[in-house]
Protein backbone atom coordinates (compact mmCIF):
# COMPACT_ATOMS: atom_id res chain seq x y z
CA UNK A 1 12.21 8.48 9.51
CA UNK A 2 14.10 5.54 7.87
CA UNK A 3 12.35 1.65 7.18
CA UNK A 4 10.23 0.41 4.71
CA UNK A 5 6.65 2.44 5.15
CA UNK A 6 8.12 6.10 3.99
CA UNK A 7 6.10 5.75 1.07
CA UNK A 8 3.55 4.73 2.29
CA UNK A 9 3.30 7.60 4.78
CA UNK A 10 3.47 9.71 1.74
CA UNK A 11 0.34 8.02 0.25
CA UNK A 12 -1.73 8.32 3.25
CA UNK A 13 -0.84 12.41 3.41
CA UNK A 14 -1.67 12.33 -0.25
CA UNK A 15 -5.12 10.33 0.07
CA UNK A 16 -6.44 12.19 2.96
CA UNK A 17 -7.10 15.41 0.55
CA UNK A 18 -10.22 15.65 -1.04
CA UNK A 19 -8.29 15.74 -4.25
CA UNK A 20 -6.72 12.47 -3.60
CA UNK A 21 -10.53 10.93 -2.25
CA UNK A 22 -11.36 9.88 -5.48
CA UNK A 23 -7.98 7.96 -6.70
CA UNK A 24 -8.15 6.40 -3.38
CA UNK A 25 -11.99 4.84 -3.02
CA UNK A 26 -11.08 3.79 -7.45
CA UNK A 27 -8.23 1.43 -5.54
CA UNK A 28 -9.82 0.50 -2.85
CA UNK A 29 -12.93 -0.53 -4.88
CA UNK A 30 -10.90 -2.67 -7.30
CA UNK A 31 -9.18 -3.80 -4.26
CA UNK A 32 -12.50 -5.07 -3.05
CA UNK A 33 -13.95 -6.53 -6.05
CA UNK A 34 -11.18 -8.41 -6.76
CA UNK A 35 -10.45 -9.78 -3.20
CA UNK A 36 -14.11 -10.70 -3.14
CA UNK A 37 -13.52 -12.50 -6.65
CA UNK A 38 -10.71 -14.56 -5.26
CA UNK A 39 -11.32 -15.91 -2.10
CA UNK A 40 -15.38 -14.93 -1.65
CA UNK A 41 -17.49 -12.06 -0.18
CA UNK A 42 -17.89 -13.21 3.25
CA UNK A 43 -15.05 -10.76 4.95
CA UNK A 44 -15.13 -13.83 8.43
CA UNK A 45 -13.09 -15.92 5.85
CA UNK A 46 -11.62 -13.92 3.43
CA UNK A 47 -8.27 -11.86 5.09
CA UNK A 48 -7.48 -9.84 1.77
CA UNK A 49 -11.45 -8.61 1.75
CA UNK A 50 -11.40 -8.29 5.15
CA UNK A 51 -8.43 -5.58 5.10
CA UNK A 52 -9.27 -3.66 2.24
CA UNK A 53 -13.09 -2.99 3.69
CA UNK A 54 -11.27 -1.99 6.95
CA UNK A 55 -9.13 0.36 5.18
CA UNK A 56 -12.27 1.54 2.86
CA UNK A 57 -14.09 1.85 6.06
CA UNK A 58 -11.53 3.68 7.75
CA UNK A 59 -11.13 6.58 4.58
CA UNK A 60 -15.39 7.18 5.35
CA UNK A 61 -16.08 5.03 2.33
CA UNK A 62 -19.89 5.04 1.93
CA UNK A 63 -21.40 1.43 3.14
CA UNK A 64 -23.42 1.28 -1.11
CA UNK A 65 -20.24 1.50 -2.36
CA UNK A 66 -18.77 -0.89 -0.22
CA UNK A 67 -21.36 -3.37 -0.63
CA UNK A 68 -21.26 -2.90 -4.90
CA UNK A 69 -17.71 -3.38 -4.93
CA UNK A 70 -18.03 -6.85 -2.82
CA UNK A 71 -21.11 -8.04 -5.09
CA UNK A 72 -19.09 -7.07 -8.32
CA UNK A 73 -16.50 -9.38 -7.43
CA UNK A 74 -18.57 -12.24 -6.29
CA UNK A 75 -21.03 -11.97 -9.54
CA UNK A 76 -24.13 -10.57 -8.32
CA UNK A 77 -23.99 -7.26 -10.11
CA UNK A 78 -22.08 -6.95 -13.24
CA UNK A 79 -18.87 -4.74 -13.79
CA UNK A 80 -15.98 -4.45 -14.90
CA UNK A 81 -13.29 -7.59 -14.68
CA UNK A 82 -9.79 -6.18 -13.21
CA UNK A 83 -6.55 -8.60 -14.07
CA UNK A 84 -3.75 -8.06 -11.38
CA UNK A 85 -0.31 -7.02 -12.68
CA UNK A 86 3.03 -6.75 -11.19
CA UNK A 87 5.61 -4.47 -12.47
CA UNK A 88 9.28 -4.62 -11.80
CA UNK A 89 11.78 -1.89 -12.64
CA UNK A 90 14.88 0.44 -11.68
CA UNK A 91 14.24 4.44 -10.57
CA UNK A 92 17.36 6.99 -10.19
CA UNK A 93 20.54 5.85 -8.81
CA UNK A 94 19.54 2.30 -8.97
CA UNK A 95 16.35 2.22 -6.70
CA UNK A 96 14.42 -0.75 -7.04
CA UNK A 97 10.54 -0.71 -7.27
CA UNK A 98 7.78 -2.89 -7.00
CA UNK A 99 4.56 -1.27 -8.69
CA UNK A 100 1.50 -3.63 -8.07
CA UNK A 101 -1.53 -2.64 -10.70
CA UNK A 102 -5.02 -3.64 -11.34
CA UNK A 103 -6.50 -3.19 -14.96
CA UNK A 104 -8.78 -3.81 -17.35
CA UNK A 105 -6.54 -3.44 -20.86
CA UNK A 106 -3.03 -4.19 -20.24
CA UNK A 107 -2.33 -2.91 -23.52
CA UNK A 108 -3.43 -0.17 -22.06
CA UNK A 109 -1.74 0.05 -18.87
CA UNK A 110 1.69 -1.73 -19.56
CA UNK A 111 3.30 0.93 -22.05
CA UNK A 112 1.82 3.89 -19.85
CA UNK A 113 3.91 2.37 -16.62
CA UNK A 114 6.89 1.96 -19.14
CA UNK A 115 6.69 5.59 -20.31
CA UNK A 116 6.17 6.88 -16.54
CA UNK A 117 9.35 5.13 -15.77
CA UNK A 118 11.38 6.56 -19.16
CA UNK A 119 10.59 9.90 -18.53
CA UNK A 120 11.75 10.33 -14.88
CA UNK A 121 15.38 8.31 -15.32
CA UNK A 122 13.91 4.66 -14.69
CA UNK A 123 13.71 1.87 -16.92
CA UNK A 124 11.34 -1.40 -16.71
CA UNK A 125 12.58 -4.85 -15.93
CA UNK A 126 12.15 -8.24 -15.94
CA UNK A 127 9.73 -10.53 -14.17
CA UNK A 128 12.01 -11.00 -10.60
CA UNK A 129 14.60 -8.68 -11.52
CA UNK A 130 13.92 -6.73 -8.07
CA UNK A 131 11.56 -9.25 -6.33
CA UNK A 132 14.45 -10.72 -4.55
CA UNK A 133 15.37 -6.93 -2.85
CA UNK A 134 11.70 -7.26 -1.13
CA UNK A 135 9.93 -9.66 1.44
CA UNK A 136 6.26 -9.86 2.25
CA UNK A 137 5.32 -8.42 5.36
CA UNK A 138 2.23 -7.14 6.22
CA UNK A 139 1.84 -3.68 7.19
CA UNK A 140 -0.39 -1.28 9.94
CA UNK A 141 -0.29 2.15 10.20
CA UNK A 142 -1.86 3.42 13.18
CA UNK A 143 -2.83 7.48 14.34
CA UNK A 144 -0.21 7.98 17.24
CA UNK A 145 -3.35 9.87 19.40
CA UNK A 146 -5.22 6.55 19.20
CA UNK A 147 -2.92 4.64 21.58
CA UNK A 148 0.33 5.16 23.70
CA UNK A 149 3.41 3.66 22.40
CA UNK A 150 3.66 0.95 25.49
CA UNK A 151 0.29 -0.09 24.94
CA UNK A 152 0.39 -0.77 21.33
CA UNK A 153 3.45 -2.63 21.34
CA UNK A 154 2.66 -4.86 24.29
CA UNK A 155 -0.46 -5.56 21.94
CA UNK A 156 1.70 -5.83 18.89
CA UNK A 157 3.84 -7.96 19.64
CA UNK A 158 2.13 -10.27 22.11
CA UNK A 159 -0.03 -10.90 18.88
CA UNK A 160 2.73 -11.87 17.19
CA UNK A 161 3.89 -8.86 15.12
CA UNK A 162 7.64 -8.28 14.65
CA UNK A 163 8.30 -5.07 14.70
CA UNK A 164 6.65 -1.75 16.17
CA UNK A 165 8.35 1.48 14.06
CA UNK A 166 7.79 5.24 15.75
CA UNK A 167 9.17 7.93 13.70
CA UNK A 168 6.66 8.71 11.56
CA UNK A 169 5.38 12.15 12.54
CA UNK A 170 2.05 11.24 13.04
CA UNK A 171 1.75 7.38 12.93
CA UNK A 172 2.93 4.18 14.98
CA UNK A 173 3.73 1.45 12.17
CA UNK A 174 3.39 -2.48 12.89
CA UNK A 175 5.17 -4.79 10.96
CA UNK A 176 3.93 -8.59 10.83
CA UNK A 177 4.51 -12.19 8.58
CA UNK A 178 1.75 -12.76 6.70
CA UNK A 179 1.10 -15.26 8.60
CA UNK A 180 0.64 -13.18 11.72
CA UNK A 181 -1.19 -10.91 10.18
CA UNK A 182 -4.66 -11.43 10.79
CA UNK A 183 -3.65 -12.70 14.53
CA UNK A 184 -2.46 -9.05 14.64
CA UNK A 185 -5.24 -7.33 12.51
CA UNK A 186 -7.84 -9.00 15.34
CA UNK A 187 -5.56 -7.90 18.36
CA UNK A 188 -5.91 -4.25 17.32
CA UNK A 189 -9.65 -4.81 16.47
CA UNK A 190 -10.36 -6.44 19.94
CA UNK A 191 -8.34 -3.71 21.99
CA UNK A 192 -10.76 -1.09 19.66
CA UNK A 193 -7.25 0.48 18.17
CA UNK A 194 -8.67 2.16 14.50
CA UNK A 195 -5.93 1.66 11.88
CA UNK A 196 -5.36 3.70 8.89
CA UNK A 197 -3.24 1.02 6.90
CA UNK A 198 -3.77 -2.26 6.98
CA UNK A 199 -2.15 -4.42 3.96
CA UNK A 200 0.05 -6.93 2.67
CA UNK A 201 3.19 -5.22 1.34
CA UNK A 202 6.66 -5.57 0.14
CA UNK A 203 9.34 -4.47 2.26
CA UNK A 204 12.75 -3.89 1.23
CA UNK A 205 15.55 -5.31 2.45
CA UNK A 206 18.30 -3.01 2.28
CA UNK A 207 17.33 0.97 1.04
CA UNK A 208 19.22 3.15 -1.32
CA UNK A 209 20.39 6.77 -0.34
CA UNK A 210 20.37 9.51 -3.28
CA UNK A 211 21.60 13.14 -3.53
CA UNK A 212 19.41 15.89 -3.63
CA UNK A 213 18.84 15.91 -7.45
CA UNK A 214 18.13 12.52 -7.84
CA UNK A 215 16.26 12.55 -4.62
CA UNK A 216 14.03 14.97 -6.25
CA UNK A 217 13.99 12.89 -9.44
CA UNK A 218 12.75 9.73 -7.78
CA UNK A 219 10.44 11.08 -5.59
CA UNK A 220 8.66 12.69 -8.89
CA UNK A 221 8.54 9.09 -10.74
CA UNK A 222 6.47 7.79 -7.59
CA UNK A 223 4.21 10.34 -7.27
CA UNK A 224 3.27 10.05 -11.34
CA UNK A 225 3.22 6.36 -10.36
CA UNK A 226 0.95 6.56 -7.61
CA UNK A 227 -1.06 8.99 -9.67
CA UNK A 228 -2.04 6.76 -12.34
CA UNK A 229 -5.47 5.01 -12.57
CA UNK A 230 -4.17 1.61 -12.20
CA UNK A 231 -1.63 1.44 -9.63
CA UNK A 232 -2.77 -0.04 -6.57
CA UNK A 233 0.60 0.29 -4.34
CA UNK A 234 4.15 1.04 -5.22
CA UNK A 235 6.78 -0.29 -3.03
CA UNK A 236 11.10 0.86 -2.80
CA UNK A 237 14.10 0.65 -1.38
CA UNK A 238 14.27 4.51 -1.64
CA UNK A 239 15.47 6.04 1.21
CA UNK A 240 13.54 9.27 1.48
CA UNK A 241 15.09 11.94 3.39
CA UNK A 242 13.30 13.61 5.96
CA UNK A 243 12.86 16.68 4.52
CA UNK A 244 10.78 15.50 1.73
CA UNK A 245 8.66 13.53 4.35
CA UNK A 246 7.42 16.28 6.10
CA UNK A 247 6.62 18.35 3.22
CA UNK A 248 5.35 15.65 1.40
């Protein structure tokens, strides 16, 4: 498939293996406690929450943990205090990426992201020195058996989404504003349509093709990126060819 959610496609393959369970409910939780930190732990007026507890619900995330997560954010259990990071750099052949982290020790976490990107033909850059490839969107990924293509995007897009992608080999993909999101997020919810994905993301605006070596080479630096402890998401204008999707 071509777009903006090959990655992310990739990711959801990756955390549906037991060996990915545990990187994924680590994200999600710091996802959680730091949503519930910002904006409150009442998920009726909180949208970020509100999306990662669907998405934690949705990978059979156990309600305790759930709840912990929520009450470590809001102060009524103690844990550990996660400081949101945004990383901007250059992959093979001039990709762009966005990787968004959460951590406790940016000491810590900064030079590990730098040497991730080193050793597999990227470098680091500046503060907006790729932001400006990327919009926010906000993103669904939904299990094609769950609903016919007609009815989704009648659904979709009456809620206000803007664009309905197919050829992912085993999920429909909505694309929204962030400001349509959670008109979307509630159309799907009312119609009973379960959603693997739901998030704010960024989306690029133009992708980048790469031969077969490099192609190999970039698709190694995000799966050490999505790998690592702190990275919550990592977004590109990588053009992943098809082959690599499916045996991704």
């Amino acid at each position: 498939m071509s777009g903006h959610s090959r990655w992310s496609t990739i990711k959801h393959k990756k955390g549906a293996a037991d060996a990915k369970r545990g990187k994924l409910f680590t994200r999600l939780i710091k996802e959680m406690t730091v949503a519930a930190r910002m904006g409150g732990g009442d998920i009726n007026g909180n949208a970020r929450l509100r999306a990662a507890v669907t998405e934690a619900k949705a990978s059979n995330m156990p309600k305790d943990t759930i709840d912990r997560a929520v009450k470590r954010g809001t102060g009524e259990i103690e844990g550990a205090s996660y400081e949101e990071v945004t990383y901007e750099g250059y992959g093979p052949g001039g990709v762009a990426l966005i990787v968004e982290a959460m951590t406790d020790n940016t000491n810590r976490t900064s030079p590990e992201i730098r040497h991730i990107f080193e050793k597999h033909g990227g470098n680091l850059g500046t503060p907006g020195s790729v932001r400006f490839q990327f919009s926010r969107k906000g993103y669904f990924a939904i299990e094609k058996s769950a609903v016919s293509e007609d009815r989704l995007m009648e659904i979709a897009l009456e809620a206000g989404a803007d664009d309905l992608q197919t050829d992912a080999p085993e999920v429909f993909e909505v694309v929204t504003s962030p400001d349509n999101f959670e008109n979307v997020r509630q159309a799907l919810e009312k119609n009973k349509i379960p959603t693997i994905e739901a998030k704010l993301g960024q989306i690029p605006s133009m992708y980048v093709k790469l031969d077969d070596q490099k192609s190999k080479q970039m698709m190694r630096l995000l799966e050490m990126l999505d790998d690592h402890d702190d990275v919550q998401n990592v977004w590109s204008n990588f053009d992943i060819p098809a082959e690599m999707m499916e045996s991704a």
